[in-house]
Protein backbone atom coordinates (compact mmCIF):
# COMPACT_ATOMS: atom_id res chain seq x y z
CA UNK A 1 22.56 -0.52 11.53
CA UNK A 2 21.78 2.48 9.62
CA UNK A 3 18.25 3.77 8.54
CA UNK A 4 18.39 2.23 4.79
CA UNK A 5 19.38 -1.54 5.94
CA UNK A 6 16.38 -1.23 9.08
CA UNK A 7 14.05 -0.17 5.99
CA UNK A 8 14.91 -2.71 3.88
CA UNK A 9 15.14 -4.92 6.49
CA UNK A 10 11.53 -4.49 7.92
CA UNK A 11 10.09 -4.20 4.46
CA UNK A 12 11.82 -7.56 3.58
CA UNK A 13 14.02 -6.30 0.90
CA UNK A 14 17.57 -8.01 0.16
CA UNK A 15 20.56 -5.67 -0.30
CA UNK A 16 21.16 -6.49 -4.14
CA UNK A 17 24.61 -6.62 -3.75
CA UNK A 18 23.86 -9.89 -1.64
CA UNK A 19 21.66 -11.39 -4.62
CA UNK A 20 24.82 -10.85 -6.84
CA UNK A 21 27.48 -11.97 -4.42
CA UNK A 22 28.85 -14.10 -7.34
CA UNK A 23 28.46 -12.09 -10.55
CA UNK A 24 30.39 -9.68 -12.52
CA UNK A 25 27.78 -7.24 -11.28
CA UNK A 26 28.23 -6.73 -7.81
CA UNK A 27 31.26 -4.28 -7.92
CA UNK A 28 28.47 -1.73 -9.45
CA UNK A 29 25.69 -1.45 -6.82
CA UNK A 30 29.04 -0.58 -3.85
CA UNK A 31 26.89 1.04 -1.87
CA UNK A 32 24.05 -0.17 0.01
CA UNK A 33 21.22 1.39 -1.68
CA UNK A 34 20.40 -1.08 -3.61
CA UNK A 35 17.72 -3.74 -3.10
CA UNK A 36 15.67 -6.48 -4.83
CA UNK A 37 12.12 -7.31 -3.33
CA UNK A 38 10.21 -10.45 -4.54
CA UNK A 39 12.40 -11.39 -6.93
CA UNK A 40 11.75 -8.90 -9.59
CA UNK A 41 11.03 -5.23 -7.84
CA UNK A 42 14.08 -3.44 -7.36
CA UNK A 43 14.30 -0.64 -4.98
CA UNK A 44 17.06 1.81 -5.12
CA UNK A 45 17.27 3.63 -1.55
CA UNK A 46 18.20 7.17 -0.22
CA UNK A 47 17.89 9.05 3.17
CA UNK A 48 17.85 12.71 3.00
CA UNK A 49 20.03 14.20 5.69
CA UNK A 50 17.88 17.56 5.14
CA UNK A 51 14.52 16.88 7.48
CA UNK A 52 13.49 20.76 6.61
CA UNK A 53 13.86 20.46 2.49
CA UNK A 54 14.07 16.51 1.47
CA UNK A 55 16.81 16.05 -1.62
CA UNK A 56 18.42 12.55 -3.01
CA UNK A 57 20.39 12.21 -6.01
CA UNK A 58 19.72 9.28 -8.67
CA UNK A 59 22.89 8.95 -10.55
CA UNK A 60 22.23 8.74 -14.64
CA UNK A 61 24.02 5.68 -14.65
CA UNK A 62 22.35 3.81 -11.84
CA UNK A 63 18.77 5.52 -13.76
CA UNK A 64 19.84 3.18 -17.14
CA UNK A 65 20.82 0.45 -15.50
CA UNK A 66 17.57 -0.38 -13.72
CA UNK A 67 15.89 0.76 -17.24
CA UNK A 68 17.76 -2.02 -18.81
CA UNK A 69 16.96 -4.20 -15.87
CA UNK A 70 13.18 -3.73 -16.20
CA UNK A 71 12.87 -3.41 -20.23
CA UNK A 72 10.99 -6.84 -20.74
CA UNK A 73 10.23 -7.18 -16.95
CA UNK A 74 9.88 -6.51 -13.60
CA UNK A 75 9.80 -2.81 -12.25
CA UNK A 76 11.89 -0.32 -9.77
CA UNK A 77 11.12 1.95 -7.26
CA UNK A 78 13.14 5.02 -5.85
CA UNK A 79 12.82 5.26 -2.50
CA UNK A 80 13.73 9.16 -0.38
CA UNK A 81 14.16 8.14 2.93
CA UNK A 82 13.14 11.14 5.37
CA UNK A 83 13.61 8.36 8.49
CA UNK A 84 13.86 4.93 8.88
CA UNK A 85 10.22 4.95 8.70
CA UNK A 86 8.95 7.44 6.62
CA UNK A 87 9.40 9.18 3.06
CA UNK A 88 8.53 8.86 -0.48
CA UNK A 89 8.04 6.45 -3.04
CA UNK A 90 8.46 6.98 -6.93
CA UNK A 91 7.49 4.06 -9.66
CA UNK A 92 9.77 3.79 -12.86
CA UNK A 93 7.00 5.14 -14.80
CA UNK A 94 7.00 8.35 -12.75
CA UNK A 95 10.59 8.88 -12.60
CA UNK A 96 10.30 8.45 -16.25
CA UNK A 97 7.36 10.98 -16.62
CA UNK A 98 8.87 13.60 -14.35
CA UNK A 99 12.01 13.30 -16.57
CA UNK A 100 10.23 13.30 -19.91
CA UNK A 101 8.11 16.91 -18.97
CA UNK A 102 11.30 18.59 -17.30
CA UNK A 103 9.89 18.33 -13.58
CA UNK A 104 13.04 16.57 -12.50
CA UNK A 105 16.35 18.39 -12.93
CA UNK A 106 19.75 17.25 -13.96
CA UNK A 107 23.09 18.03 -12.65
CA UNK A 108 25.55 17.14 -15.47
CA UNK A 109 28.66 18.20 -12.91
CA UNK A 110 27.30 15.81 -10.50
CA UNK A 111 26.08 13.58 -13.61
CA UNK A 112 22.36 12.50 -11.48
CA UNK A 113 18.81 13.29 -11.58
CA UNK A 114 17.48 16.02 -8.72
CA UNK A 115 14.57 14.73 -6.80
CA UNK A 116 13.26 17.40 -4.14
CA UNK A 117 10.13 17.58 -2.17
CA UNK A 118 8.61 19.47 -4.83
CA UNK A 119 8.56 16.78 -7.19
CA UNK A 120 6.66 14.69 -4.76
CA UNK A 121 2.92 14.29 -4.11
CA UNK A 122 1.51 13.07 -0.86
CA UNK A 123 0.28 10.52 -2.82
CA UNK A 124 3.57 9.27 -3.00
CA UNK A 125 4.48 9.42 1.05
CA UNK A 126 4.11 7.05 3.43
CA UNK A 127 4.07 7.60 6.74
CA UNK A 128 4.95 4.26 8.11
CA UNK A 129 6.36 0.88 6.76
CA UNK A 130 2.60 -0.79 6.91
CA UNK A 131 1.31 2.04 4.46
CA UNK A 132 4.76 1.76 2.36
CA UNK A 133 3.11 -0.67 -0.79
């Protein structure tokens, strides 16, 4: 099992692509980065493979969906993965701030949003799964 799934897993997450086993929807979320926790907090997860300089990548079209998913309800969270264990946590409303004042890049040749350490406060880390929410 690889470190997303044991996250999700211990944090008791369902892979979304699960939830929407029978709707026009699941072909989107193909990879497994995609989660659903209590019904109406999605989590969209990423491991950096970089331990020295944390990066992940939240494509622009992944970044509307959820915004369209969470307009009248519900939230989402991205999750950078530095372990299994261990990383960084970022509300919608963040994201959405970081993006509106310029602190979060764009890559229009890879077409995603450019989260990096720097962006990140230790506010926003976690340490272990028990101090993840």
């Amino acid at each position: 099992m690889d470190e997303i799934l044991e996250f999700a897993e211990k944090i008791g997450a369902v892979d979304l692509k699960e939830k929407l086993k029978h709707s026009e929807f699941r072909k989107l979320f193909k990879r497994r980065n995609y989660f659903i926790l209590n019904n109406n907090i999605f989590l969209i997860i990423k491991i950096s493979r970089s331990k020295i300089k944390p990066f992940w990548g939240f494509g622009e079209r992944f970044f509307n969906i959820f915004n369209q998913l969470t307009e009248s309800s519900g939230n989402y969270y991205f999750v950078g993965l530095v372990s299994n264990t261990e990383g960084w946590v970022l509300s919608k409303q963040e994201i959405l701030h970081f993006i509106e004042n310029g602190s979060l890049s764009f890559s229009a040749k890879q077409n995603e949003y450019k989260i990096n350490e720097y962006n990140l406060r230790n506010q926003n880390s976690f340490m272990s799964i028990e101090n993840f929410f």
